[in-house]
Every structure is written in C-alpha cells, then in structure tokens.
N, C-alpha and C. Protein backbone atom coordinates (compact mmCIF):
# COMPACT_ATOMS: atom_id res chain seq x y z
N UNK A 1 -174.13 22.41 59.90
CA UNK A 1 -173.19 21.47 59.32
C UNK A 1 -173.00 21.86 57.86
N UNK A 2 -171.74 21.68 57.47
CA UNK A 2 -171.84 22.11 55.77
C UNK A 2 -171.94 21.34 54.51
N UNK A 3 -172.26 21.47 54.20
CA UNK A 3 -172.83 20.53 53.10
C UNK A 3 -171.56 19.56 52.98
N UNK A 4 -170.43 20.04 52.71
CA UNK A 4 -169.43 18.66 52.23
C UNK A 4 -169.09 17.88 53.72
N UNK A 5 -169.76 18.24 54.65
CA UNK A 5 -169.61 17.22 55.73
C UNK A 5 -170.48 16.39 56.17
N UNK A 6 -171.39 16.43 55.55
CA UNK A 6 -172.24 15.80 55.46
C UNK A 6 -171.94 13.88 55.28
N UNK A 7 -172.46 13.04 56.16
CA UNK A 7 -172.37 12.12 55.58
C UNK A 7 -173.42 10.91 55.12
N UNK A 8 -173.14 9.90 54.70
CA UNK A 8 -174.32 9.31 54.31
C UNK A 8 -174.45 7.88 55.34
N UNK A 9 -173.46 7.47 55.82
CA UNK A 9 -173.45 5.99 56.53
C UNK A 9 -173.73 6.08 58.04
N UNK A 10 -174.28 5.12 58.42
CA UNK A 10 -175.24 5.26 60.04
C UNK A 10 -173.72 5.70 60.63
N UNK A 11 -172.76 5.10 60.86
CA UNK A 11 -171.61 5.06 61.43
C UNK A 11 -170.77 6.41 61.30
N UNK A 12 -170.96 7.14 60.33
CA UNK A 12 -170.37 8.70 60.29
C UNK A 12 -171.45 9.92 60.42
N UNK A 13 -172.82 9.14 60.05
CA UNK A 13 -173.70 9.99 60.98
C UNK A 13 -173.13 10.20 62.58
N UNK A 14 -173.00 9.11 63.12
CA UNK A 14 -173.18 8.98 64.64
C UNK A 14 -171.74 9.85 65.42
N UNK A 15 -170.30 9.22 63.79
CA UNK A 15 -169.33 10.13 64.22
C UNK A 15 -169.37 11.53 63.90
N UNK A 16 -170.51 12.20 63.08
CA UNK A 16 -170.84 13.82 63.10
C UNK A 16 -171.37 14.34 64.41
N UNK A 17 -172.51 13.45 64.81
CA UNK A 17 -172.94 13.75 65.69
C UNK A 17 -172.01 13.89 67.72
N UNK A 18 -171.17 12.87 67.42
CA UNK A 18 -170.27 12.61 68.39
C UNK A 18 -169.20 13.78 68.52
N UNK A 19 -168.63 14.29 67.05
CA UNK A 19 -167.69 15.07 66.99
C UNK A 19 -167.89 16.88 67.45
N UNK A 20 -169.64 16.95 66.91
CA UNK A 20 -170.08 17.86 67.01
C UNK A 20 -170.06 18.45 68.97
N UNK A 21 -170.22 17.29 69.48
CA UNK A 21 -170.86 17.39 70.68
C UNK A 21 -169.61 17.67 71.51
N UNK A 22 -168.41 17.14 71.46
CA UNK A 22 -167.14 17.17 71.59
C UNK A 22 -166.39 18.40 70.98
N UNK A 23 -166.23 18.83 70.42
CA UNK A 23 -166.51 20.41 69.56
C UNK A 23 -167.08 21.32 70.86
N UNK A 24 -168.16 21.20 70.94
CA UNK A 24 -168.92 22.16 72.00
C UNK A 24 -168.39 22.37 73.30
N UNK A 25 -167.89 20.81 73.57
CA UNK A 25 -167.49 20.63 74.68
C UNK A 25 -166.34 21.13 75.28
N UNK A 26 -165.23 21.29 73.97
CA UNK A 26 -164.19 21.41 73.84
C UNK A 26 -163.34 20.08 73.88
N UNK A 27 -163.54 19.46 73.97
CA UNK A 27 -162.79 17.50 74.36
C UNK A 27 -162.58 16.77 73.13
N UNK A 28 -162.37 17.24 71.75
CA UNK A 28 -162.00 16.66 70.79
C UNK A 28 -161.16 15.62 70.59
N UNK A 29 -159.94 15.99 70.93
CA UNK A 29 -158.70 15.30 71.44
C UNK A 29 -158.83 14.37 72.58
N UNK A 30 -159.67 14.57 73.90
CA UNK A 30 -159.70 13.40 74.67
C UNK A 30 -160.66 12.49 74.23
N UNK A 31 -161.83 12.60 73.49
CA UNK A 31 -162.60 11.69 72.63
C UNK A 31 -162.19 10.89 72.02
N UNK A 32 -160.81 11.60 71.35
CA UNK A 32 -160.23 11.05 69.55
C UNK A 32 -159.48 9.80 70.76
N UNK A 33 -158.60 10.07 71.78
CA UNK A 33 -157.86 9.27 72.29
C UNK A 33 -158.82 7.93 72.76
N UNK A 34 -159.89 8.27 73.48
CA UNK A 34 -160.61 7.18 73.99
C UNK A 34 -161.21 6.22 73.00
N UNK A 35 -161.30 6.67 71.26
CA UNK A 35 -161.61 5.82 70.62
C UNK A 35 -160.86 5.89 70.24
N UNK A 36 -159.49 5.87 70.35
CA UNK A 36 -157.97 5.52 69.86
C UNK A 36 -157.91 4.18 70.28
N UNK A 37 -158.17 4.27 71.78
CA UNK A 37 -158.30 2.59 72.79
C UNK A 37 -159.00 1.92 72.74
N UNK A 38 -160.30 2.26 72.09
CA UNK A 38 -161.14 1.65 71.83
C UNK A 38 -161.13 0.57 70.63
N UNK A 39 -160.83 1.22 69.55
CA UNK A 39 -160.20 1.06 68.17
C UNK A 39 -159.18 -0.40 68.34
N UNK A 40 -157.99 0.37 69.29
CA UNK A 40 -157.02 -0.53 69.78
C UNK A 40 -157.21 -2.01 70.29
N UNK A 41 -158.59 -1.89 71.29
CA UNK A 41 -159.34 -3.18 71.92
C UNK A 41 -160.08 -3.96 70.71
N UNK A 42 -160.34 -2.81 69.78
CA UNK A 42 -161.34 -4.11 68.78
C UNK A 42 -160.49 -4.84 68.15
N UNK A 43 -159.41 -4.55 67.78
CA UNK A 43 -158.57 -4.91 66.96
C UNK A 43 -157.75 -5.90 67.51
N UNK A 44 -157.76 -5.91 69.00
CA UNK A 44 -156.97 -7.05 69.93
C UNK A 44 -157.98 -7.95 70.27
N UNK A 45 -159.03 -7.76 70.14
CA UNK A 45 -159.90 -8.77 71.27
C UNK A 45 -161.45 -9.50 70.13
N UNK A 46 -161.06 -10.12 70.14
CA UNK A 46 -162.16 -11.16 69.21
C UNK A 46 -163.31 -11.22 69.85
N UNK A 47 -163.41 -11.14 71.23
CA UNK A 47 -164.60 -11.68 72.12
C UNK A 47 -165.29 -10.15 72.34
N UNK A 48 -164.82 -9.13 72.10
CA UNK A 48 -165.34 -7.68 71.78
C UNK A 48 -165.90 -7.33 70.83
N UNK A 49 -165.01 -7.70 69.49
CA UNK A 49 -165.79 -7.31 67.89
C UNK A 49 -166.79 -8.61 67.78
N UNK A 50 -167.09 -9.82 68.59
CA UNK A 50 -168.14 -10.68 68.54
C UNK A 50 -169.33 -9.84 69.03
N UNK A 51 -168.73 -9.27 70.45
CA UNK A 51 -170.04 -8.70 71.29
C UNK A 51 -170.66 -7.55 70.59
N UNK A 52 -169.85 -6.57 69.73
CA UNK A 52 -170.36 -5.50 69.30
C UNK A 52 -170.87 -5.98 67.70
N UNK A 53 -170.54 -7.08 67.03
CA UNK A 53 -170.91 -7.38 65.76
C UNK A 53 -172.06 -8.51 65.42
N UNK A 54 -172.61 -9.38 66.85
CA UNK A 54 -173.45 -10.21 67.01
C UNK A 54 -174.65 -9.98 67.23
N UNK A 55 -175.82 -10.26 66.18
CA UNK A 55 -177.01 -10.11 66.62
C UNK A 55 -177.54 -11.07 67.97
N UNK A 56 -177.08 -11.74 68.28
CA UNK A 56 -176.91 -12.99 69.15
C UNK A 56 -177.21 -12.09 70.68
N UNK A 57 -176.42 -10.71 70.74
CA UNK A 57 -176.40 -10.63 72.05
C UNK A 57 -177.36 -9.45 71.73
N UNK A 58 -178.33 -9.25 72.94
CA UNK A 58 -179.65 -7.49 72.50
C UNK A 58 -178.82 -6.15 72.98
N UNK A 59 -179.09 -5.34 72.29
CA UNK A 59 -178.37 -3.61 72.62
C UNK A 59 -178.53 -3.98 74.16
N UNK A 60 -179.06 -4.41 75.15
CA UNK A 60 -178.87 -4.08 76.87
C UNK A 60 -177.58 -4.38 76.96
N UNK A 61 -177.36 -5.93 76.27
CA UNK A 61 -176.10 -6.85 76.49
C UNK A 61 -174.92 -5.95 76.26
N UNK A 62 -175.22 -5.58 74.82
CA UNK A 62 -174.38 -4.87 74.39
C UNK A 62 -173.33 -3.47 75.08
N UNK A 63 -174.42 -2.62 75.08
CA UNK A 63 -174.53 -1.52 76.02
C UNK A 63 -173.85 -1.77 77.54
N UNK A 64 -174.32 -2.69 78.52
CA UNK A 64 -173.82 -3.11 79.12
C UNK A 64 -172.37 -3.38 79.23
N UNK A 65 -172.32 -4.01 78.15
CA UNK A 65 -170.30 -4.77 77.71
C UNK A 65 -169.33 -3.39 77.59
N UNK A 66 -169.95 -2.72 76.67
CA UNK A 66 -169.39 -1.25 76.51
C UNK A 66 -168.95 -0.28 77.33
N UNK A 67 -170.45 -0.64 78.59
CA UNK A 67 -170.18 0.44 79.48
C UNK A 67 -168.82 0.46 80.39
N UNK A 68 -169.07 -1.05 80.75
CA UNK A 68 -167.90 -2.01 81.18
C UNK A 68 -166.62 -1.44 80.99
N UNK A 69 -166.09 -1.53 79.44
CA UNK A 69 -164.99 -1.06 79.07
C UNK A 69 -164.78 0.00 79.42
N UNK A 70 -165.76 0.83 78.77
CA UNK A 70 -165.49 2.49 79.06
C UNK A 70 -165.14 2.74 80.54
N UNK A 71 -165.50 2.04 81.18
CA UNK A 71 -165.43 2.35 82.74
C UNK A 71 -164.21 2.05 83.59
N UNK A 72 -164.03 1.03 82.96
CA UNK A 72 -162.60 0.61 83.66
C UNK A 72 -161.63 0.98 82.69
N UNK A 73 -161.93 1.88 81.32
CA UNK A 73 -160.92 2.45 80.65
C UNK A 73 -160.37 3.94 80.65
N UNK A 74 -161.98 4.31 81.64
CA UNK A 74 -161.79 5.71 82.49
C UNK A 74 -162.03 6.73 81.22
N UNK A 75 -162.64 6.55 80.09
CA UNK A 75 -163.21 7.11 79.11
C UNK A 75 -164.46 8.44 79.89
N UNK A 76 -163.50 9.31 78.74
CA UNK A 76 -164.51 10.73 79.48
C UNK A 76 -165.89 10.40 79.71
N UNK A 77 -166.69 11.05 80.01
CA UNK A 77 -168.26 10.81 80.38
C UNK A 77 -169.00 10.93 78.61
N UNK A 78 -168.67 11.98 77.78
CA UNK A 78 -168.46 12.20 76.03
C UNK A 78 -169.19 11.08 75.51
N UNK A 79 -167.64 10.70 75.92
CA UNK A 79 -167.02 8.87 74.82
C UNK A 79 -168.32 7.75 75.76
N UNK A 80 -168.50 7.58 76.92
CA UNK A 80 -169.16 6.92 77.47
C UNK A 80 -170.37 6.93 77.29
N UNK A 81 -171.65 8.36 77.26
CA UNK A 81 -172.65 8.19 76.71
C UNK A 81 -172.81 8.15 75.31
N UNK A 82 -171.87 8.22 74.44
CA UNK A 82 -171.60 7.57 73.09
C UNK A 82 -171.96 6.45 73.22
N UNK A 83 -170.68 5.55 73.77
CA UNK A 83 -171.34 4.51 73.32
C UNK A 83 -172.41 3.98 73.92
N UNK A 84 -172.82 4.06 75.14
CA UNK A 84 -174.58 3.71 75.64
C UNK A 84 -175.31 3.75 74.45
N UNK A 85 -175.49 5.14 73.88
CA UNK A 85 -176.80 5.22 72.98
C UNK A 85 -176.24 5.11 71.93
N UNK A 86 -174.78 4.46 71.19
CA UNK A 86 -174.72 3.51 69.89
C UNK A 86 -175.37 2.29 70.66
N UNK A 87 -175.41 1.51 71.36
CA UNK A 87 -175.66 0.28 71.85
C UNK A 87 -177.08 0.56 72.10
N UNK A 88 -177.62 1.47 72.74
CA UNK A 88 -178.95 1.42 72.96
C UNK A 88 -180.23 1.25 71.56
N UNK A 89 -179.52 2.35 70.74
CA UNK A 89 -180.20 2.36 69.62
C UNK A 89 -180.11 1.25 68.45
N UNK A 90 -179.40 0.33 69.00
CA UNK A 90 -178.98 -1.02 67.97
C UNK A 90 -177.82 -0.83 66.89
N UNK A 91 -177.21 0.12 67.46
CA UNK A 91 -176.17 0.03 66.41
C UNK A 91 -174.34 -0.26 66.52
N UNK A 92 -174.23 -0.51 67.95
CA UNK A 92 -173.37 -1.06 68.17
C UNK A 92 -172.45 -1.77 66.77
N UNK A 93 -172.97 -2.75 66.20
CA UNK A 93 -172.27 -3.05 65.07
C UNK A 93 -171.42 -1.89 64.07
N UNK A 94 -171.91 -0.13 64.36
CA UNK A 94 -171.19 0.53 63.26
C UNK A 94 -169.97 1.10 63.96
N UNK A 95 -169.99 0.74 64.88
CA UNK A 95 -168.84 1.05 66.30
C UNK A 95 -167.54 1.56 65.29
N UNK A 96 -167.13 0.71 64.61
CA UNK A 96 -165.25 0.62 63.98
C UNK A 96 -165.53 2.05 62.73
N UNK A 97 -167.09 1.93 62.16
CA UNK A 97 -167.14 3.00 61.30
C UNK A 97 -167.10 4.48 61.84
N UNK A 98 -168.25 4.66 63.09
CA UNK A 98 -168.33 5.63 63.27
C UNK A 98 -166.64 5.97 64.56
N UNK A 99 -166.08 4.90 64.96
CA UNK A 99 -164.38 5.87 65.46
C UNK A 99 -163.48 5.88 64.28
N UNK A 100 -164.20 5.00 62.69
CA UNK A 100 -163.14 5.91 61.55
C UNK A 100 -163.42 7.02 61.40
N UNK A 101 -165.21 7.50 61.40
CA UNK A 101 -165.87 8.59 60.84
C UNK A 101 -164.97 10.02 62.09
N UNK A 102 -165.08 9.65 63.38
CA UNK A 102 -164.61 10.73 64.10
C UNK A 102 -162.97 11.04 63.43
N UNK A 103 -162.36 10.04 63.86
CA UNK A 103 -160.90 10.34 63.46
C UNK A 103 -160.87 11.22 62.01
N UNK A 104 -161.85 10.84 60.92
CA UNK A 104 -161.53 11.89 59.20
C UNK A 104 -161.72 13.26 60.06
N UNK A 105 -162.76 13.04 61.26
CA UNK A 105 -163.46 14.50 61.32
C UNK A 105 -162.57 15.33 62.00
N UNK A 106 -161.54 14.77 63.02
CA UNK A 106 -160.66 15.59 64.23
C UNK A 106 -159.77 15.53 63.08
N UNK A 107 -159.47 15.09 62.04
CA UNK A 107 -157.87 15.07 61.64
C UNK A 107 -158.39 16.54 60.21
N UNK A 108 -159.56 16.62 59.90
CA UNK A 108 -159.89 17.19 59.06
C UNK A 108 -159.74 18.67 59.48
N UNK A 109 -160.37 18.76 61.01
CA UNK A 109 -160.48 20.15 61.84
C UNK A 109 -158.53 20.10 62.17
N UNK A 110 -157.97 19.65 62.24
CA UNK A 110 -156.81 19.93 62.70
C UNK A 110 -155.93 20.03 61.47
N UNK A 111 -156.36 20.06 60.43
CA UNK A 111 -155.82 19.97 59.34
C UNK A 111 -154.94 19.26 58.09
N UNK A 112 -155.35 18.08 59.33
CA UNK A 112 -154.23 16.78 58.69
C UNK A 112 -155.05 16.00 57.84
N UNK A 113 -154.65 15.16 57.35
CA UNK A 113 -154.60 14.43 56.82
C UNK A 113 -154.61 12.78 57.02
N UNK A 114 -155.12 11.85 57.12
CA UNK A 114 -155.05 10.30 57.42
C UNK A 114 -154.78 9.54 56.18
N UNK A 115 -153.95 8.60 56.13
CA UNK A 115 -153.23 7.51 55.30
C UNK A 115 -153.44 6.20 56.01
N UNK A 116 -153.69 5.64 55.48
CA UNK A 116 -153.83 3.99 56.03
C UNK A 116 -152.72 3.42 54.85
N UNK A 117 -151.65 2.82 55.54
CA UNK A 117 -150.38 2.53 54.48
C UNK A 117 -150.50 0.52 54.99
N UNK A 118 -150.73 0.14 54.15
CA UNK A 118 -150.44 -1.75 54.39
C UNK A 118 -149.28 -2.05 53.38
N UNK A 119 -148.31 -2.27 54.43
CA UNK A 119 -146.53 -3.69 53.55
C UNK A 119 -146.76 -4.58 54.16
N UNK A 120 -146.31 -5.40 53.56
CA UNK A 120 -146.10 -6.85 53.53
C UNK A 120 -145.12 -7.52 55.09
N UNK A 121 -144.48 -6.58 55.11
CA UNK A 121 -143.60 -6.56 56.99
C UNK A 121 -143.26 -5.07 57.02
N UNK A 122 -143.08 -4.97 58.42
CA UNK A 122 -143.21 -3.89 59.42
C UNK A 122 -142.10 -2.97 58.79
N UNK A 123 -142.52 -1.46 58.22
CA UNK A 123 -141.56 -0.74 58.04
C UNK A 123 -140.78 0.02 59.08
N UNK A 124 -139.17 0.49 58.45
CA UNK A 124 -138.45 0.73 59.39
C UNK A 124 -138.38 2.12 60.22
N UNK A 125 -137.89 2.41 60.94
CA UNK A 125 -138.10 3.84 61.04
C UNK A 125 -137.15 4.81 60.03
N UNK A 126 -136.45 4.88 58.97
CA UNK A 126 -136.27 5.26 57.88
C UNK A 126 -137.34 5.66 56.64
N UNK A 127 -137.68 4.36 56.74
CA UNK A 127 -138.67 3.95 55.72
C UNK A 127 -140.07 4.82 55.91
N UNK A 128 -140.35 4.46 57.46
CA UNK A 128 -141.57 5.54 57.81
C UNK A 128 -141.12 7.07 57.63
N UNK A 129 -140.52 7.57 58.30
CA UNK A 129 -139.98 9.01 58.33
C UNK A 129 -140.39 9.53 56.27
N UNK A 130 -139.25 8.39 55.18
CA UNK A 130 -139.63 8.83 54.25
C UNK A 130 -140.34 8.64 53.63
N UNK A 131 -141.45 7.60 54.16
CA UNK A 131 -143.26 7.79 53.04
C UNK A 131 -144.20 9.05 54.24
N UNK A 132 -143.50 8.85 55.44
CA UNK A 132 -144.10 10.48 55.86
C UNK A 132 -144.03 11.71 54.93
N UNK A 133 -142.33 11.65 54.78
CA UNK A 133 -142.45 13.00 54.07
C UNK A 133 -142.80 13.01 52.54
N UNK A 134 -142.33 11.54 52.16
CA UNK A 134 -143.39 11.66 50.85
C UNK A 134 -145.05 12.14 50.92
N UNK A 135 -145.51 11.76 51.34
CA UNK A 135 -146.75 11.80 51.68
C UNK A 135 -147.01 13.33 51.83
N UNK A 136 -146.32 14.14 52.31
CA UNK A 136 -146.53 15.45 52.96
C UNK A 136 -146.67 16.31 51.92
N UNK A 137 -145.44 16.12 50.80
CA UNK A 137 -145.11 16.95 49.97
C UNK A 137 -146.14 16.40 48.89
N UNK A 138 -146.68 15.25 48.21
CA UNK A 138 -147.63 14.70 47.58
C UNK A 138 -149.03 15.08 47.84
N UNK A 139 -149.48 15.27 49.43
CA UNK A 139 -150.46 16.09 49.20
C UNK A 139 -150.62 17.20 49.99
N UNK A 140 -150.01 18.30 50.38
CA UNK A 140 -149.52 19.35 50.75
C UNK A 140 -150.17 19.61 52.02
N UNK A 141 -150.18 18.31 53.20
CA UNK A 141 -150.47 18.57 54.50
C UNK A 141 -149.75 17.40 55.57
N UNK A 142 -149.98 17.65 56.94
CA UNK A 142 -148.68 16.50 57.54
C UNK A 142 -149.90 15.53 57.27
N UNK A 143 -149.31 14.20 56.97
CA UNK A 143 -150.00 13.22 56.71
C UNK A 143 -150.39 12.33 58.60
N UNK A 144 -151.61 11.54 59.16
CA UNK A 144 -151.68 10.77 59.83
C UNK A 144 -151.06 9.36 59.61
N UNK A 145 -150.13 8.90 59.71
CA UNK A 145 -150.16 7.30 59.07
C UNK A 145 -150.83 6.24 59.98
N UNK A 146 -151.12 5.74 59.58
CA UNK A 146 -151.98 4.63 60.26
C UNK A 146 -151.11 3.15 59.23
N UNK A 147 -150.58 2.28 60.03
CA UNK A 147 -149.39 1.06 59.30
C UNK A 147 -150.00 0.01 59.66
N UNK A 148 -150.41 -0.94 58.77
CA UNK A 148 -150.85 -2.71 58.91
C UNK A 148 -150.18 -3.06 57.87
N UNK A 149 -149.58 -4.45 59.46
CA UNK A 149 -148.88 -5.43 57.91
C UNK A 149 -149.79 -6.49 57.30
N UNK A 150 -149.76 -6.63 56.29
CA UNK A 150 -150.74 -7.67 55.85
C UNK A 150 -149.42 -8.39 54.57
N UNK A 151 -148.89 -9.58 55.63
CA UNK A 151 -148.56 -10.36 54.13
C UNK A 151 -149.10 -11.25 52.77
N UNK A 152 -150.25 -10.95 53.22
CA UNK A 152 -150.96 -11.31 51.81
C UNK A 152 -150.66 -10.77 50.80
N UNK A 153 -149.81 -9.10 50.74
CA UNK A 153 -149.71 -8.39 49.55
C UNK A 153 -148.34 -8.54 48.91
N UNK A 154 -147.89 -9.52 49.44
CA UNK A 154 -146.24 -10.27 49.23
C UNK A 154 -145.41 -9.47 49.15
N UNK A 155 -145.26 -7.66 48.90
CA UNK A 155 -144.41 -7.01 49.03
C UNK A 155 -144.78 -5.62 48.52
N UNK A 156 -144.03 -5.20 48.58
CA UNK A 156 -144.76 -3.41 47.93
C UNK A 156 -145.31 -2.38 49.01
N UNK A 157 -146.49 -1.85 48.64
CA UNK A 157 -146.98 -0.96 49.71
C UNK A 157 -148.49 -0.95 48.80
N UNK A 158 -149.48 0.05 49.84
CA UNK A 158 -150.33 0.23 49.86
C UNK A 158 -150.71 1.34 50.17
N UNK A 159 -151.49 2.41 49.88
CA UNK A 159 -151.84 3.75 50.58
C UNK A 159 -152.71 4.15 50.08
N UNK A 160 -154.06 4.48 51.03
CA UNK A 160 -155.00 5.04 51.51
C UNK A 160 -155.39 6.45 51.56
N UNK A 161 -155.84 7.25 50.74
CA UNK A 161 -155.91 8.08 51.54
C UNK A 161 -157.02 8.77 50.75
N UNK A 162 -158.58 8.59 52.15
CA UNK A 162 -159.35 9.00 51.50
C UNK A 162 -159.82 7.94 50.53
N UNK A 163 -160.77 8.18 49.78
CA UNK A 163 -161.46 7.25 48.67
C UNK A 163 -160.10 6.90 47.80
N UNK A 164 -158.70 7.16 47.84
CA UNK A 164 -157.82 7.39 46.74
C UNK A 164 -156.81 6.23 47.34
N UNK A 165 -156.54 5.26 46.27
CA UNK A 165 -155.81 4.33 46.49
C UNK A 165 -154.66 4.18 45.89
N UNK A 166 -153.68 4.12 46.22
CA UNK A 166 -152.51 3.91 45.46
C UNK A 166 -151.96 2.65 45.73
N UNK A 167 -151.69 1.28 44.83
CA UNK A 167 -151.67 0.50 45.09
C UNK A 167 -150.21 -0.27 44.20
N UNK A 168 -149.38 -0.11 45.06
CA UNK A 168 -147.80 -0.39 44.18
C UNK A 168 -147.38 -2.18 44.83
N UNK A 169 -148.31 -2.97 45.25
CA UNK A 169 -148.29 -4.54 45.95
C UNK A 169 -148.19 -5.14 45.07
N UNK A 170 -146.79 -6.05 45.61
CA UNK A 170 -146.74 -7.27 44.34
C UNK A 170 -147.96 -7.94 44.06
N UNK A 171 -148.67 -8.13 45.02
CA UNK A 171 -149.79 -9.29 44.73
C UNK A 171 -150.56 -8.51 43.60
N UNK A 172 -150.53 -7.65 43.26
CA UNK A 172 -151.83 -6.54 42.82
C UNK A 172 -151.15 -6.75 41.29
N UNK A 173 -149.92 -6.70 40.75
CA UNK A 173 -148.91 -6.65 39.85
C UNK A 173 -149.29 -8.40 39.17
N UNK A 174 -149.02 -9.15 40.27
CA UNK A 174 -148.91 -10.07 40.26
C UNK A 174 -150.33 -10.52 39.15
N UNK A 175 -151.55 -10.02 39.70
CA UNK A 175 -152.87 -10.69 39.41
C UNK A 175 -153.32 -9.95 38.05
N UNK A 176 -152.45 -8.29 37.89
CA UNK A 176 -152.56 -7.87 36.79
C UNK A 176 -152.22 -8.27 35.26
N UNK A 177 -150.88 -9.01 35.60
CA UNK A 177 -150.34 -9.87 34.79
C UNK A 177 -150.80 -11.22 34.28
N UNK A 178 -151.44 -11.61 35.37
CA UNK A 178 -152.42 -12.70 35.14
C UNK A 178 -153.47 -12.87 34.09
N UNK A 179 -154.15 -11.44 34.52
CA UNK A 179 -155.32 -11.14 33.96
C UNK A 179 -155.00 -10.89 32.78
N UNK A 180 -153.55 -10.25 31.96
CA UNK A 180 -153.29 -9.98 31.37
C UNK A 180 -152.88 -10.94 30.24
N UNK A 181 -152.63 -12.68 31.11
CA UNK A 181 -152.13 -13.54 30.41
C UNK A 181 -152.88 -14.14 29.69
N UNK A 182 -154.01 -14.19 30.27
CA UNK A 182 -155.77 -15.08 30.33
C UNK A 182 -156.33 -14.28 28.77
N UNK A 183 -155.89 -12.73 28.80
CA UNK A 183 -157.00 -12.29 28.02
C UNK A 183 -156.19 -12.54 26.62
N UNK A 184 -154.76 -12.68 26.62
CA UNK A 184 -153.67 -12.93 25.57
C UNK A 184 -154.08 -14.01 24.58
C-alpha cells in the first residue's frame, strides 16, 4: 500500500481493505455498484441506518440484517462477506464511512475525481452539465458529482471536493455578515 493511501479512520481502513480485495479480484466496479445500493438504502430507510447505527441491536443482529439485504439485493459474494465481517467485528456503525472510503478509492484508481455539490433546490440539467464542466477545467480531471438539496443553505451552492470546500451559500454569507455586525 503506499504511503499516501494510507488511511487513518476504522471506516477507510475497512474501505482499503475491501478495495484491495476487489482489485485482486478484478470486481471493482461491481463492488462500487453494490455499495452504490447500499449507500442508496441508507439514505432511504431510517429503520436500516437505526439497525446499522444502534448499539441496541449485537453484531449477530446486525450481521444478520445485512446479510438479508445483500441477499435479496443479489450483491456479489465481495460486497457480502464485507459486510458479515463489518458486522461481525462490531463495526457496522462505520458502514456510510467505509462505502465513502471505497468510492475516493475506485474514483481515485479510475482517475476521477468526486464532488459532493449541495443547492438549495434541485439543479437543472444545464446547470449540472455547467458546474460539470466547471469543475473539470478547475481541477484538471472529469469530476464525480454527487447533488443534495439541502434548503437550509437558502441559495447558492456548495462543493466538496476532498478536504476542500468551496462554499458560495447564502446562509454562509448570510452568518458572515452577522458575525461581522456583532464584532462592529
């Protein structure tokens, strides 16, 4: 492994270790997809990110619930003893970290790039196409976008990428000015 891939959090440990194994396997891409759906389910289902985020239920429970999914989600065999032994080993809870940690790692080997972009309402397909190609030419690779609306940020945009934030949200403007009024 090389030193700058190295990571430090249980959850991108587990996605080094996952990615590595998938790598060997050759199944990168059908991995990345199955915790694409996976990803997709936590994010839809409350009674899932309870089961995987609750000390309440023991790694069997857990493990169990998982297997469940994976099974009737037809998840390669990979992705399936993944998650067994996240659940076995008690760590089920780093679940959402370690399918961010895989995704930096497949998008890193493929050469791309990931953006997590949050507006305030759903951009258009104009709008996407040109913070795509902004994005491309800004940091000189095709960008992943990944889009949440969150109207809490009352308008503007948001972008991610990597530890690097660019943060052009009214709300953000909004609280700067604030802060700005207070210290006046």
């Amino acid at each position: 492994m090389a030193e700058d891939s190295k990571v430090s959090n249980v959850g991108g440990r587990y996605a080094q270790a996952l990615f590595d194994l998938a790598t060997d396997q050759k199944e990168v891409a059908a991995v990345e997809a199955d915790l694409k759906s996976l990803k997709a389910a936590l994010a839809d289902s409350r009674d899932l990110r309870v089961l995987v985020g609750s000390p309440a239920f023991s790694a069997e429970d857990k493990a169990k619930g998982l297997a469940a999914i994976a099974a009737k989600a037809k998840f390669k065999p990979t992705t399936q003893k993944f998650l067994g032994l996240l659940a076995a080993n008690g760590r089920a809870s780093e679940l959402a970290g370690a399918i961010a940690g895989y995704e930096a790692l497949s998008a890193k080997a493929r050469g791309a790039v990931s953006a997590q972009v949050t507006t305030a309402a759903p951009l258009s397909a104009a709008q996407s196409k040109g913070l795509a190609a902004a994005l491309r030419q800004a940091l000189g690779k095709d960008p992943e976008i990944e889009t949440r609306v969150d109207p809490a940020i009352l308008g503007g945009i948001k972008v991610q990428v990597g530890s690097r934030l660019f943060d052009a949200s009214l709300k953000s403007q909004l609280d700067s000015l604030k802060f700005a009024l207070k210290r006046a």
